[in-house]
N, C-alpha and C. Protein backbone atom coordinates (compact mmCIF):
# COMPACT_ATOMS: atom_id res chain seq x y z
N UNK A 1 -10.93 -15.18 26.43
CA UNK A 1 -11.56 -14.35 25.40
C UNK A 1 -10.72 -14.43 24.13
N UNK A 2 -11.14 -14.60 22.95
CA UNK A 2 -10.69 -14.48 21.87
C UNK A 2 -10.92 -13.15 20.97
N UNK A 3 -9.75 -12.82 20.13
CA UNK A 3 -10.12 -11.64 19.56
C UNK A 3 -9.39 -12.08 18.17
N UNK A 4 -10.66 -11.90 17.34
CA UNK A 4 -10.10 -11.99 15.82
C UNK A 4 -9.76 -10.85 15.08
N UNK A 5 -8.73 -11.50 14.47
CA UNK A 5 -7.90 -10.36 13.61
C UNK A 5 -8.05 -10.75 12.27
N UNK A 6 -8.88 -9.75 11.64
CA UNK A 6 -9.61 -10.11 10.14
C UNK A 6 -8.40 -9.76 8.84
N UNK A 7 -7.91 -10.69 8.12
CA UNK A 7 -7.01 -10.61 7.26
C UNK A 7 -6.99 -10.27 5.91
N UNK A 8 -7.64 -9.82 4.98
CA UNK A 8 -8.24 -9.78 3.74
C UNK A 8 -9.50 -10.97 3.67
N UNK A 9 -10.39 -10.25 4.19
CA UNK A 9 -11.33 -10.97 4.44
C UNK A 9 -12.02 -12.05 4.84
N UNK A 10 -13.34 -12.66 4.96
CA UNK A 10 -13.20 -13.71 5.49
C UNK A 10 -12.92 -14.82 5.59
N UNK A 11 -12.72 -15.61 4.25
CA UNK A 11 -11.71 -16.80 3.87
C UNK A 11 -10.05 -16.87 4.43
N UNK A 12 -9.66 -15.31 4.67
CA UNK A 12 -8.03 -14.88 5.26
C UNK A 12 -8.24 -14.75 6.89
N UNK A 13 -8.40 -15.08 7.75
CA UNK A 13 -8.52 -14.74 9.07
C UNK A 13 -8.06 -15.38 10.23
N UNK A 14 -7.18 -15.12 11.25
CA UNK A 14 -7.03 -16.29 12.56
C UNK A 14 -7.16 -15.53 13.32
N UNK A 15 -6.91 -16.02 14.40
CA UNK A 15 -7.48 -16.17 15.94
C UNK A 15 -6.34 -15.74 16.62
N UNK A 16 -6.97 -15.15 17.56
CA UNK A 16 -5.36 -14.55 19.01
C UNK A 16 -5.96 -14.62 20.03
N UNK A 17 -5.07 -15.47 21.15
CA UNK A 17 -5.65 -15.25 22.45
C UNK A 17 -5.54 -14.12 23.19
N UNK A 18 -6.23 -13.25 23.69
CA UNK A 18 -5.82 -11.80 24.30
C UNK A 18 -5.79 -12.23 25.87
N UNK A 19 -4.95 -11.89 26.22
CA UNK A 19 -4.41 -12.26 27.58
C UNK A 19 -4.85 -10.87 28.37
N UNK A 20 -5.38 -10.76 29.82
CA UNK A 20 -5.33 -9.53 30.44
C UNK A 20 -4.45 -8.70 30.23
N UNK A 21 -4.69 -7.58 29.90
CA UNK A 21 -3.99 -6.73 30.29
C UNK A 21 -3.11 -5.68 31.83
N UNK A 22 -1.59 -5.38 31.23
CA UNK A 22 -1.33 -5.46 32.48
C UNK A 22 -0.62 -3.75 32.61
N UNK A 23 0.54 -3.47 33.30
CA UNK A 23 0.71 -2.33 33.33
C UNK A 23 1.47 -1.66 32.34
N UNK A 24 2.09 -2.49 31.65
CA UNK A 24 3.84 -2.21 30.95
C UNK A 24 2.01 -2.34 29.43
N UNK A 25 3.04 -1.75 28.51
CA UNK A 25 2.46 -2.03 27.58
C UNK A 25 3.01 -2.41 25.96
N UNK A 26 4.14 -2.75 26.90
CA UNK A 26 5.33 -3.77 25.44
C UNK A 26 4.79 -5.27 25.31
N UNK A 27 4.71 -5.81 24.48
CA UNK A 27 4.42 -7.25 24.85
C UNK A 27 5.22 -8.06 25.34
N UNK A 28 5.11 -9.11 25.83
CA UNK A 28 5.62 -10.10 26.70
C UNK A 28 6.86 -11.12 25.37
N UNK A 29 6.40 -10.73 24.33
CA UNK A 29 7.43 -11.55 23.02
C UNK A 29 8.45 -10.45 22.45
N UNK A 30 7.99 -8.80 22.66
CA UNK A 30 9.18 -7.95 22.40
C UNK A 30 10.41 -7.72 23.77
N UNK A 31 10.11 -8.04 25.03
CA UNK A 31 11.04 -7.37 26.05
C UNK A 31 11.72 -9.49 26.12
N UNK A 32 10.97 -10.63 25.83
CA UNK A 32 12.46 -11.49 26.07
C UNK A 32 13.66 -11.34 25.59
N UNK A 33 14.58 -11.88 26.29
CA UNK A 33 16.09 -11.78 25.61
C UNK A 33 15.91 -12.75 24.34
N UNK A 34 16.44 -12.84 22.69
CA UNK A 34 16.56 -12.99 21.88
C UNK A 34 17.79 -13.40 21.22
N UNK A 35 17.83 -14.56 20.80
CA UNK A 35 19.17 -14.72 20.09
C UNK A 35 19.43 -14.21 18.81
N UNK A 36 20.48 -14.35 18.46
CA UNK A 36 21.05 -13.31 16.83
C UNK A 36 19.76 -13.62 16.14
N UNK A 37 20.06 -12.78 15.04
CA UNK A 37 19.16 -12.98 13.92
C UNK A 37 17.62 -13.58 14.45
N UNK A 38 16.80 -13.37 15.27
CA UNK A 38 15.81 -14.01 16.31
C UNK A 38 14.88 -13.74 15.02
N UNK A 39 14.74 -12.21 14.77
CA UNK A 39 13.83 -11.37 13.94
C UNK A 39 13.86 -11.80 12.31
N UNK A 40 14.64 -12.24 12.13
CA UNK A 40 14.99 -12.23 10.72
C UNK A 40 13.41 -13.68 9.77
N UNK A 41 12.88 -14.33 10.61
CA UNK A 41 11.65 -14.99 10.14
C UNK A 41 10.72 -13.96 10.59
N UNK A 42 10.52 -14.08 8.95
CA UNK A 42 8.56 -13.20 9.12
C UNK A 42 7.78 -13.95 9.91
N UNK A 43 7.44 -15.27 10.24
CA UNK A 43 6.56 -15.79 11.34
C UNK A 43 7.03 -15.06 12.55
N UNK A 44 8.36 -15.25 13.08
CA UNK A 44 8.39 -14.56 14.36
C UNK A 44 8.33 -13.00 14.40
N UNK A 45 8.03 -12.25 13.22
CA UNK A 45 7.73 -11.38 13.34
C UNK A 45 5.91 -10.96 13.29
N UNK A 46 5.97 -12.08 12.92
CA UNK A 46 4.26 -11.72 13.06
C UNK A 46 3.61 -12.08 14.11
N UNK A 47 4.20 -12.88 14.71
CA UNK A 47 4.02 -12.96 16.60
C UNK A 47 4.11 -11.87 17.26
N UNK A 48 5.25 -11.04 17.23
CA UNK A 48 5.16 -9.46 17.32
C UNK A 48 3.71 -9.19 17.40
N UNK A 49 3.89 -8.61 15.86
CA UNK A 49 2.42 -7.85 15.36
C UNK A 49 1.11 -8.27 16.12
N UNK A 50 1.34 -9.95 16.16
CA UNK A 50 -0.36 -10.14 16.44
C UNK A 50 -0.20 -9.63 18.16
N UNK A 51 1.18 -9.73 18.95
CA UNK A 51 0.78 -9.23 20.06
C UNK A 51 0.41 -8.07 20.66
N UNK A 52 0.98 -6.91 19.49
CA UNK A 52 0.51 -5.63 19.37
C UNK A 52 -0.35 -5.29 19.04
N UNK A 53 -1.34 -6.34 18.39
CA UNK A 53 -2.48 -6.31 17.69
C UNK A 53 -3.32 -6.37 19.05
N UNK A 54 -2.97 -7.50 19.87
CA UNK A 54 -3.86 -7.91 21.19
C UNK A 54 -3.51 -6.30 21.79
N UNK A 55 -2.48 -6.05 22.08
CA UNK A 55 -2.39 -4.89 23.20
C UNK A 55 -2.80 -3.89 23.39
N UNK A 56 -2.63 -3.39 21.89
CA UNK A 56 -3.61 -1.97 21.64
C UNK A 56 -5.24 -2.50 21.00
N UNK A 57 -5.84 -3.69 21.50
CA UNK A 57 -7.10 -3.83 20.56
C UNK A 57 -7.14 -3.83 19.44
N UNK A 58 -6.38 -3.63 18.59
CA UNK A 58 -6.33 -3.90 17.34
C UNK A 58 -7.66 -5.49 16.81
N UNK A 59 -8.45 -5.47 16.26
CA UNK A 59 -9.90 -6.90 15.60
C UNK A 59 -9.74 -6.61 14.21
N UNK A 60 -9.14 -5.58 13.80
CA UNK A 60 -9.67 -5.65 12.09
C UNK A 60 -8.17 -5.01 11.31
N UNK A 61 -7.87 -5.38 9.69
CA UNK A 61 -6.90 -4.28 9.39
C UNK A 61 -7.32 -3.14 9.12
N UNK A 62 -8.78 -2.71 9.33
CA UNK A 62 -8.85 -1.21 9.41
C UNK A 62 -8.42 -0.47 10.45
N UNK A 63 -8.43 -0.81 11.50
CA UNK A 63 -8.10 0.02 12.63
C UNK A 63 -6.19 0.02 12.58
N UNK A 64 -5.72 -1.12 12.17
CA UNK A 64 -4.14 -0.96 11.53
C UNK A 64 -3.82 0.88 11.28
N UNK A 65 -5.05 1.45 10.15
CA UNK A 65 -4.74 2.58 9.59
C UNK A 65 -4.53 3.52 9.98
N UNK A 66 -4.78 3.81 11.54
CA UNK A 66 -4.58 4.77 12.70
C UNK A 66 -3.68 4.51 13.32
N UNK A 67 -2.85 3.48 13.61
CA UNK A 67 -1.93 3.73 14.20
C UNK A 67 -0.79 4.40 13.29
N UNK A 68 0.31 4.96 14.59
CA UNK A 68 1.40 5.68 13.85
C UNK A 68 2.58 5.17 14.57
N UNK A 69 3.84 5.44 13.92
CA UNK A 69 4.86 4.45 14.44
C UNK A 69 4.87 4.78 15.71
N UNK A 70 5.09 5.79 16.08
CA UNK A 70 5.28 6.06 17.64
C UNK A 70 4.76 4.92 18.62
N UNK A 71 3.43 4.49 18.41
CA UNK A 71 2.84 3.48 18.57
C UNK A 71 3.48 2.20 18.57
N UNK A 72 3.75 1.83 17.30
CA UNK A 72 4.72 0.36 17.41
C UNK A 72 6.11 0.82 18.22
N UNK A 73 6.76 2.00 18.64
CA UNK A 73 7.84 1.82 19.38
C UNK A 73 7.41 1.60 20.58
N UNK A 74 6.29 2.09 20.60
CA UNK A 74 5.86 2.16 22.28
C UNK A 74 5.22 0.82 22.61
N UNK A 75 4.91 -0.07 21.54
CA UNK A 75 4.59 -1.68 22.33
C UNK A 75 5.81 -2.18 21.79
N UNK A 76 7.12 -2.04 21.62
CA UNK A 76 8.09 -2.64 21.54
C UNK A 76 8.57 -3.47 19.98
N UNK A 77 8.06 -2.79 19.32
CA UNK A 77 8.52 -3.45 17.86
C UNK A 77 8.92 -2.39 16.98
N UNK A 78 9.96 -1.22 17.99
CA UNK A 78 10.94 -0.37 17.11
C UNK A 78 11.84 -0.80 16.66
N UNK A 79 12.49 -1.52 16.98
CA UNK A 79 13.84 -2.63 16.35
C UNK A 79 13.67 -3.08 15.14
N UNK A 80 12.27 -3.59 15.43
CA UNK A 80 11.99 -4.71 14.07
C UNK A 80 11.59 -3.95 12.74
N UNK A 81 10.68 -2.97 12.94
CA UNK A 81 10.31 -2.17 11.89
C UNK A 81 10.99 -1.07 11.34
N UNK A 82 12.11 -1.04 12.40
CA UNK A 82 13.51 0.40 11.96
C UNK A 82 14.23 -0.77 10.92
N UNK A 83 14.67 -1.44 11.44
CA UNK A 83 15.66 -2.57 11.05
C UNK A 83 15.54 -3.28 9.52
N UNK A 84 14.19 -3.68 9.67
CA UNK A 84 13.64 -4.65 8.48
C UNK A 84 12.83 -3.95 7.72
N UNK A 85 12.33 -2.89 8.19
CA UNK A 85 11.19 -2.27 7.29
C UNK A 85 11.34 -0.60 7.18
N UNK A 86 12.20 -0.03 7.16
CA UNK A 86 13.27 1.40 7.53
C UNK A 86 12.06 2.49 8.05
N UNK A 87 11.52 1.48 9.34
CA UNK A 87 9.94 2.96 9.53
C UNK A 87 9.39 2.85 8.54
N UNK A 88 8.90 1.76 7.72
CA UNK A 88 7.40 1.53 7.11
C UNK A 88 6.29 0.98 7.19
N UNK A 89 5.49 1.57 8.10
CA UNK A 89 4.52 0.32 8.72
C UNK A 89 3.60 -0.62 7.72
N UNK A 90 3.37 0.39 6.80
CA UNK A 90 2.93 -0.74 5.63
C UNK A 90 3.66 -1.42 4.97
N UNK A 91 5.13 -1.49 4.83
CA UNK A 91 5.71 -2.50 4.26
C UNK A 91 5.62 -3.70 5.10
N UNK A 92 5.64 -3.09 6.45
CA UNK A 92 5.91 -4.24 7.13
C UNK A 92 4.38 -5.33 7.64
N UNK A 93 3.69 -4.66 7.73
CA UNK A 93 2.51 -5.30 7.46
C UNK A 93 1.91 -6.15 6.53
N UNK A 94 2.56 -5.11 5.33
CA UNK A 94 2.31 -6.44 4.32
C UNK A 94 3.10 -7.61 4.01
N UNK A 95 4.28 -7.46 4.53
CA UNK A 95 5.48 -8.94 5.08
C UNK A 95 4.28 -9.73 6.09
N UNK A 96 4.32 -9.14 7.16
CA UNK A 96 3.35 -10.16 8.11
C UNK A 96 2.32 -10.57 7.99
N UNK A 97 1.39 -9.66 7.05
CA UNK A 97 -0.31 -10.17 6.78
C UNK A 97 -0.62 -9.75 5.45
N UNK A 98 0.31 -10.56 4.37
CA UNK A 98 0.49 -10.73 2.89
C UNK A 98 -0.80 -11.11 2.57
N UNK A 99 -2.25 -11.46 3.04
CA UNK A 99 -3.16 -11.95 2.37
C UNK A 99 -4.29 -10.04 2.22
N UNK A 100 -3.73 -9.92 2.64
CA UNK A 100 -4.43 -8.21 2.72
C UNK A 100 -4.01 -7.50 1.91
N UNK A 101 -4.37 -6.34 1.25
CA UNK A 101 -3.89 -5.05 0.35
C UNK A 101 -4.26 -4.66 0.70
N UNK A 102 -2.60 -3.87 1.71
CA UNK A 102 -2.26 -2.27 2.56
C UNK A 102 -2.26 -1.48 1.34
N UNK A 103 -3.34 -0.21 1.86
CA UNK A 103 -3.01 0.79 0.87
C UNK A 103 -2.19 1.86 1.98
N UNK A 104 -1.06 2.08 1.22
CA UNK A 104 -0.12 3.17 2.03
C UNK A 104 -0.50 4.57 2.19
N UNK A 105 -0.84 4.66 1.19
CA UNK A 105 -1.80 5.99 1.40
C UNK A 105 -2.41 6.68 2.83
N UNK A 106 -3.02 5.35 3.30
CA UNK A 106 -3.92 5.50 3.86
C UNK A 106 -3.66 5.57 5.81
N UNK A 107 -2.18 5.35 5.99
CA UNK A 107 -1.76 5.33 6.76
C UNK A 107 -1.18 6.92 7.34
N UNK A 108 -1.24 7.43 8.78
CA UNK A 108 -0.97 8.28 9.23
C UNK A 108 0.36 9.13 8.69
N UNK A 109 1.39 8.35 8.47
CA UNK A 109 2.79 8.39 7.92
C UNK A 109 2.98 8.10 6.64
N UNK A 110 2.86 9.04 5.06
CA UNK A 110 3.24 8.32 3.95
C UNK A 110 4.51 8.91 3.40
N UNK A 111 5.31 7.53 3.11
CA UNK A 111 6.84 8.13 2.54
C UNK A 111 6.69 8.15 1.33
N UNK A 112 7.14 9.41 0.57
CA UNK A 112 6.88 10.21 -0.29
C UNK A 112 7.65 9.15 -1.77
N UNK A 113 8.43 8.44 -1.23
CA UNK A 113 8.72 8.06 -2.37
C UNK A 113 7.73 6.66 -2.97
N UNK A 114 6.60 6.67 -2.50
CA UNK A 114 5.56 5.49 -2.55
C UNK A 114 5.15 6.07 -4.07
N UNK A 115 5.55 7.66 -4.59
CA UNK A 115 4.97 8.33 -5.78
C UNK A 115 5.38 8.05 -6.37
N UNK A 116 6.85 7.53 -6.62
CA UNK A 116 7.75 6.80 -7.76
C UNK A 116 7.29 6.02 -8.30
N UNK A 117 6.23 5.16 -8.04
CA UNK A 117 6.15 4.13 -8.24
C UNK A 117 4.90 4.33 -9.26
N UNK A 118 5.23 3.97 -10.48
CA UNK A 118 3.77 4.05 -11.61
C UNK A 118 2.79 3.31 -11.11
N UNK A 119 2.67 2.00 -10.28
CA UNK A 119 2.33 1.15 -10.19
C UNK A 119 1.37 1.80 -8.78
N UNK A 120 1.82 2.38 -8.03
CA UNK A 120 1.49 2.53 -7.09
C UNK A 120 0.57 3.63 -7.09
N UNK A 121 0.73 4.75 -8.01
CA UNK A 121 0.15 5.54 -8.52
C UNK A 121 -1.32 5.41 -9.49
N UNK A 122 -1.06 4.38 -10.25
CA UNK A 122 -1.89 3.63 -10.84
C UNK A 122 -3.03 3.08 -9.64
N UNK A 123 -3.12 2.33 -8.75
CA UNK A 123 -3.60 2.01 -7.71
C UNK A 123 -4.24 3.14 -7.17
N UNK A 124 -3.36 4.21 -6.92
CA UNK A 124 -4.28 5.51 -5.93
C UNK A 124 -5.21 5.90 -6.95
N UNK A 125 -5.23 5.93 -8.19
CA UNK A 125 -6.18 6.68 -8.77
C UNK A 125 -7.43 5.80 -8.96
N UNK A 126 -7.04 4.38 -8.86
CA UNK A 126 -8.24 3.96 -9.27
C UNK A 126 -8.77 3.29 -7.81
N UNK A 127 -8.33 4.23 -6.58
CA UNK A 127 -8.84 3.93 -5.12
C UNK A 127 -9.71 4.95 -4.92
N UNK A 128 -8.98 6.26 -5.89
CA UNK A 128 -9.86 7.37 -5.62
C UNK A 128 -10.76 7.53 -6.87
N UNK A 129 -10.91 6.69 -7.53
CA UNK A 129 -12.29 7.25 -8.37
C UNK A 129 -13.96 5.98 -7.94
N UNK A 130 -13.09 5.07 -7.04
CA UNK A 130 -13.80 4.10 -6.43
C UNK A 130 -14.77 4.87 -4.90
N UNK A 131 -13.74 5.86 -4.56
CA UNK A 131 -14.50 6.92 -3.27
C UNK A 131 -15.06 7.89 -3.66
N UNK A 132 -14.34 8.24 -5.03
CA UNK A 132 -15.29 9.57 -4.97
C UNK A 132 -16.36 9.62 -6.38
N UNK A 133 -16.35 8.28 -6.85
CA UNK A 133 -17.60 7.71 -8.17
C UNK A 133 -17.25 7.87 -8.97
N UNK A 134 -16.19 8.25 -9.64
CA UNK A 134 -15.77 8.82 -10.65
C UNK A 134 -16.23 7.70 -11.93
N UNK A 135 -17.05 7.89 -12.98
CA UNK A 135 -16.90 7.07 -13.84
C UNK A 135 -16.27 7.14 -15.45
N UNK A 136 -15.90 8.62 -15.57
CA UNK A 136 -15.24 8.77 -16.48
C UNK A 136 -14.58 10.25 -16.34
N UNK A 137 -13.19 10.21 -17.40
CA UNK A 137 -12.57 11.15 -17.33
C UNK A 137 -13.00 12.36 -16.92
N UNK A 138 -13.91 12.57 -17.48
CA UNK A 138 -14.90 14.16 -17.63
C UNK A 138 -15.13 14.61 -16.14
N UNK A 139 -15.10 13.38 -15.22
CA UNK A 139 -15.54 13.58 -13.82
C UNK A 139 -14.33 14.45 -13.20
N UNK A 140 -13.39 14.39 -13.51
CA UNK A 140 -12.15 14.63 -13.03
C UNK A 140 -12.29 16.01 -12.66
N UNK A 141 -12.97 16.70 -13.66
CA UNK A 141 -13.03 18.37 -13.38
C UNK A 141 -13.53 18.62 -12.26
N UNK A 142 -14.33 17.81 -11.75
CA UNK A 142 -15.15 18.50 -10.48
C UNK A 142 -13.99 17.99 -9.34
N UNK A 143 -13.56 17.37 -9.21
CA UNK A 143 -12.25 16.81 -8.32
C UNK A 143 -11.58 18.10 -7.83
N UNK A 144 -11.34 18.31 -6.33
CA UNK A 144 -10.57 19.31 -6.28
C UNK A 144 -9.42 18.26 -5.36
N UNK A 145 -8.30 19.12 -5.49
CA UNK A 145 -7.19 19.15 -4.59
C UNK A 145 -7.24 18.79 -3.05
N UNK A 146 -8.38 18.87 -2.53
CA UNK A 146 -8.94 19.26 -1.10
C UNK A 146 -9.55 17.47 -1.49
N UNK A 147 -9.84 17.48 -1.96
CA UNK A 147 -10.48 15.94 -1.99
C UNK A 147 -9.38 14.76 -2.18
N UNK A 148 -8.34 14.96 -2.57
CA UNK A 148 -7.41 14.34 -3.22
C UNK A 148 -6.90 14.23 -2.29
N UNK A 149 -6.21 15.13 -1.45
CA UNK A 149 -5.52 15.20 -0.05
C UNK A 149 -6.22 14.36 1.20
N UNK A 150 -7.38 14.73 0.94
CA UNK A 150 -8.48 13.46 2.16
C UNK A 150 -7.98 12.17 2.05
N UNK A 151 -8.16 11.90 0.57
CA UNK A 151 -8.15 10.28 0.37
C UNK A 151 -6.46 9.96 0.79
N UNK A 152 -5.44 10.89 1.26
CA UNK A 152 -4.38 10.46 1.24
C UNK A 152 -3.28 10.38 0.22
N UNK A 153 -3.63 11.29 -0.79
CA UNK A 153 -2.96 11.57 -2.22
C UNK A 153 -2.50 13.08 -2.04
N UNK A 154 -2.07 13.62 -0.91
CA UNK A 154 -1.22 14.97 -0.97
C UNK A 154 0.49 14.48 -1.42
N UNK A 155 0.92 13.79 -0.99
CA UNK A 155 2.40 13.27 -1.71
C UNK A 155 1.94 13.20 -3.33
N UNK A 156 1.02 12.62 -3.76
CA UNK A 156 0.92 12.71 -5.26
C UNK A 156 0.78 14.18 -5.99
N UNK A 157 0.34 14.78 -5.01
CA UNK A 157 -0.24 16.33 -5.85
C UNK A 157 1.56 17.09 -5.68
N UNK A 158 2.46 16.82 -4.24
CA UNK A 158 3.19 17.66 -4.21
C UNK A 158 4.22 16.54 -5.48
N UNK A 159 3.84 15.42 -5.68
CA UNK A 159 4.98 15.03 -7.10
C UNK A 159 4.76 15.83 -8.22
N UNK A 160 3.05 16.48 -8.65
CA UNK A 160 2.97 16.73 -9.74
C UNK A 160 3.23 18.54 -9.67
N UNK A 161 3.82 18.96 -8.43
CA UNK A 161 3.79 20.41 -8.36
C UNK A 161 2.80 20.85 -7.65
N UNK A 162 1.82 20.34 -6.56
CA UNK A 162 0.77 20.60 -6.41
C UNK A 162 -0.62 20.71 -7.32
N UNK A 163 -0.10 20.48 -8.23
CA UNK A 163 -1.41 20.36 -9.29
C UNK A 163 -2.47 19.42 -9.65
N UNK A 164 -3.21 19.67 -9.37
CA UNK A 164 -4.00 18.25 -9.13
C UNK A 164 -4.62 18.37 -10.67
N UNK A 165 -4.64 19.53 -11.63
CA UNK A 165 -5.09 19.17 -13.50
C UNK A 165 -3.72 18.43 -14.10
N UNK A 166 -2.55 18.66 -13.28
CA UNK A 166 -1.19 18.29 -14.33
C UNK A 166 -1.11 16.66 -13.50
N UNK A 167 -1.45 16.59 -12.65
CA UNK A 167 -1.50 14.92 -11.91
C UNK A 167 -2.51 14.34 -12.08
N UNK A 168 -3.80 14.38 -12.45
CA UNK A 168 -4.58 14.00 -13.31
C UNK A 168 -4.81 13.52 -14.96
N UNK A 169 -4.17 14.47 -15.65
CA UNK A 169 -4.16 14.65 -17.12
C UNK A 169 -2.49 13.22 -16.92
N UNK A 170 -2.10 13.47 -15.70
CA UNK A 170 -0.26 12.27 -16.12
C UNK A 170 -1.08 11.20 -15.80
N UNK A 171 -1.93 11.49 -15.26
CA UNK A 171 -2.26 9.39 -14.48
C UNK A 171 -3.28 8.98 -15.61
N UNK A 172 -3.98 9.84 -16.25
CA UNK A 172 -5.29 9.55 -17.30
C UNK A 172 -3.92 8.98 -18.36
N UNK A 173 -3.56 10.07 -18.95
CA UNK A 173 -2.78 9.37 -20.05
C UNK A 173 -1.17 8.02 -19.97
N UNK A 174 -1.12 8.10 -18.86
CA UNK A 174 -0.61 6.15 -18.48
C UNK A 174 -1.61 5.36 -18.37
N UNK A 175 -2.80 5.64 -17.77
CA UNK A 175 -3.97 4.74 -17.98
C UNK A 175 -3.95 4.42 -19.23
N UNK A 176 -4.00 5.42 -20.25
CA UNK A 176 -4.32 4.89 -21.50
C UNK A 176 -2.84 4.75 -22.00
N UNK A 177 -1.93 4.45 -21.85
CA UNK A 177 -0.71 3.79 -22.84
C UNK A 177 -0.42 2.74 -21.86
N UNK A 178 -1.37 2.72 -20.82
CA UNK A 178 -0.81 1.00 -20.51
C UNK A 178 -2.23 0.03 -20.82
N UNK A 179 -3.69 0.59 -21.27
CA UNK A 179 -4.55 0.26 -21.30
C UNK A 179 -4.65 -0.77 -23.06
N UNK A 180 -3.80 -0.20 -23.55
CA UNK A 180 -3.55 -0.55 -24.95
C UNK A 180 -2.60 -1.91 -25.06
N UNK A 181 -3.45 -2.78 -26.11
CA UNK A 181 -2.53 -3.94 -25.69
C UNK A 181 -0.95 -3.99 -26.65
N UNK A 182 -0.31 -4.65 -25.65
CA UNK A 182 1.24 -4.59 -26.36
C UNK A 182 1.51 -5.59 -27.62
N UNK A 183 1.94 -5.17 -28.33
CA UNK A 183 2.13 -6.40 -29.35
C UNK A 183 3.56 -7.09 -29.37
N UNK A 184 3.36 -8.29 -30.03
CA UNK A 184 4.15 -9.54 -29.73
C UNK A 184 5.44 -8.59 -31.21
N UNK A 185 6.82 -9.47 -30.92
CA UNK A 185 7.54 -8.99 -31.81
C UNK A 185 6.73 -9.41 -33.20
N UNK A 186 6.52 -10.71 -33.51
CA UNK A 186 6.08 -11.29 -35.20
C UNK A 186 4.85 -10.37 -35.15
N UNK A 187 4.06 -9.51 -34.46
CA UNK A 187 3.06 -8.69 -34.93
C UNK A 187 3.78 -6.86 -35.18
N UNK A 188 4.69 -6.99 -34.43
CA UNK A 188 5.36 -5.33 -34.84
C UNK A 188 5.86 -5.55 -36.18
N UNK A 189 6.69 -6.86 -36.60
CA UNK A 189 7.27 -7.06 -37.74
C UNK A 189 6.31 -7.05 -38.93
N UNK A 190 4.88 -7.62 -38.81
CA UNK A 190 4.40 -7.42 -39.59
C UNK A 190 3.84 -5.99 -39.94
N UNK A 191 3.75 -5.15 -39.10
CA UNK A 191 2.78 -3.90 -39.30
C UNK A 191 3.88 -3.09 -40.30
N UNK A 192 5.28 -3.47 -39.60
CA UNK A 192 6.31 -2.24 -39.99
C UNK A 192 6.47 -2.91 -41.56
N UNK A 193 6.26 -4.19 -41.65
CA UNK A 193 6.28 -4.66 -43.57
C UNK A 193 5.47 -4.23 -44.18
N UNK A 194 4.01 -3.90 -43.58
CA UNK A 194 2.75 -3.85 -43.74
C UNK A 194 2.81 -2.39 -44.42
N UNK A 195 3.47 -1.47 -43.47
CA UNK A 195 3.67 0.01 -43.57
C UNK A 195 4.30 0.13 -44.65
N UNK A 196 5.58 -0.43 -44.70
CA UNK A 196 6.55 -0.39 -45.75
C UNK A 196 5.97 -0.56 -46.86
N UNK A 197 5.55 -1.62 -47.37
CA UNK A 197 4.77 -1.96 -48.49
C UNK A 197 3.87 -0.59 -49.17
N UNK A 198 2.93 -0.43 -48.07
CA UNK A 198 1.99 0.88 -48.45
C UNK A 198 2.71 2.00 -48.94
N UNK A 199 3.87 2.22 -48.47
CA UNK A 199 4.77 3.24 -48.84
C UNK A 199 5.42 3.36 -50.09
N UNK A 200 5.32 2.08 -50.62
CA UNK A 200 6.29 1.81 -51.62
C UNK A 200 7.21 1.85 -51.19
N UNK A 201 7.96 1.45 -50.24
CA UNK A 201 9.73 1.75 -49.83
C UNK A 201 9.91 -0.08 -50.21
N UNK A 202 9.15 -0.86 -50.28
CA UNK A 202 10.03 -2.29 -50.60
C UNK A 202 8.92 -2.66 -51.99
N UNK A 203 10.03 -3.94 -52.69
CA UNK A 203 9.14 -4.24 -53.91
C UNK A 203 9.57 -3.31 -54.82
C-alpha cells in the first residue's frame, strides 16, 4: 500500500511505503543505533518525518497541524526536534518539507516569539483577512478578538496588550509604510535639491 504525502501541492509531492503496523510505535529509523552527527543531514532527517508521517497516518500537510510535540516524542523524533529545532515543529518541518508554507500559527504549540517578527506578522494578517474576507480596512471593526484567537493570532493580541484595535491599527499602518515604494539614493538626492530649491535655501 502506498500512502502519499502531499507537499505544497500537486507539482511538490512523493510517495512512502507504509509498512504494517506493529506494536511499538517509534519507527524502525528512530530506535537504530546511530553514528555521531547521524542527524545533522536534513535528508536523514526527513526519513524520520516521513516515517512518522507513515505511523501516525499522517497523507496530507494539513493533518501535520494537529499534531503536538508530545506526539513526535512519542514516535521517537524527540532528540532531533529538541536538538535541531529547540521544540519547533514548524521550524522543523519546514527544514524537511521546504516546498510547503508552514503557517505557525496554526499549529497546536505557538512560540510566542514568532510575534517579533514583522514579517511574520505581516503574513498572519494577511492569512486572516483571507479567512475572514476582509477587503478593506473598514472591515477591521467588525473583527473581534474571539475571531483573531481562532485563526491562531492570540500570541499577537497578547504582543499588542490584548488589544486587538491597537494590533490592528500597528499591522494596518506597516502595511502601509512598507506598501510605499522605497526610493533609490540619486532619487532622495534629487527631491531633497528639489525641496531646497523651492525653499530658497540654495541659489
Amino acid at each position: 500500500m502506498l500512502l502519499r504525502l502531499s507537499v505544497g501541492g500537486p507539482r511538490a509531492s512523493h510517495w512512502l511505503k507504509c509498512r504494517p503496523s506493529s506494536t511499538s510505535t517509534t519507527p524502525s529509523v528512530a530506535k537504530e543505533a546511530k553514528p555521531p552527527n547521524y542527524w545533522n543531514d536534513v535528508a536523514t532527517q526527513k526519513r524520520l518525518f516521513d516515517a512518522i508521517a507513515v505511523s501516525m497516518s499522517i497523507s496530507s500537510p494539513e493533518q501535520w497541524y494537529k499534531i503536538r510535540l508530545a506526539d513526535i516524542y512519542k514516535h521517537g523524533g524527540g532528540s532531533v526536534i529538541r536538538h535541531y529545532y529547540g521544540s519547533n515543529l514548524a521550524r522543523a518541518l519546514a527544514a524537511v518539507y521546504p516546498d510547503h508554507e508552514w503557517l505557525p500559527w496554526r499549529f497546536p504549540s505557538v512560540p510566542r516569539t514568532i510575534w517579533l517578527s514583522m514579517e511574520m506578522r505581516n503574513k498572519f494578517r494577511e492569512y486572516a483577512m483571507r479567512q475572514l474576507r476582509i477587503a478593506t480596512e473598514a472591515d477591521w471593526a467588525a473583527v473581534s478578538a474571539q475571531q483573531i484567537a481562532a485563526l491562531g493570532g492570540r500570541g499577537l493580541l497578547q504582543h499588542y496588550g490584548g488589544s486587538i484595535k491597537v494590533a490592528m491599527k500597528s499591522e494596518m499602518e506597516s502595511a502601509d509604510l512598507f506598501r510605499q515604494p522605497s526610493l533609490t539614493l540619486k532619487q532622495s538626492l534629487q527631491q531633497a535639491l528639489t525641496t531646497l530649491h523651492s525653499e530658497g535655501s540654495i541659489y
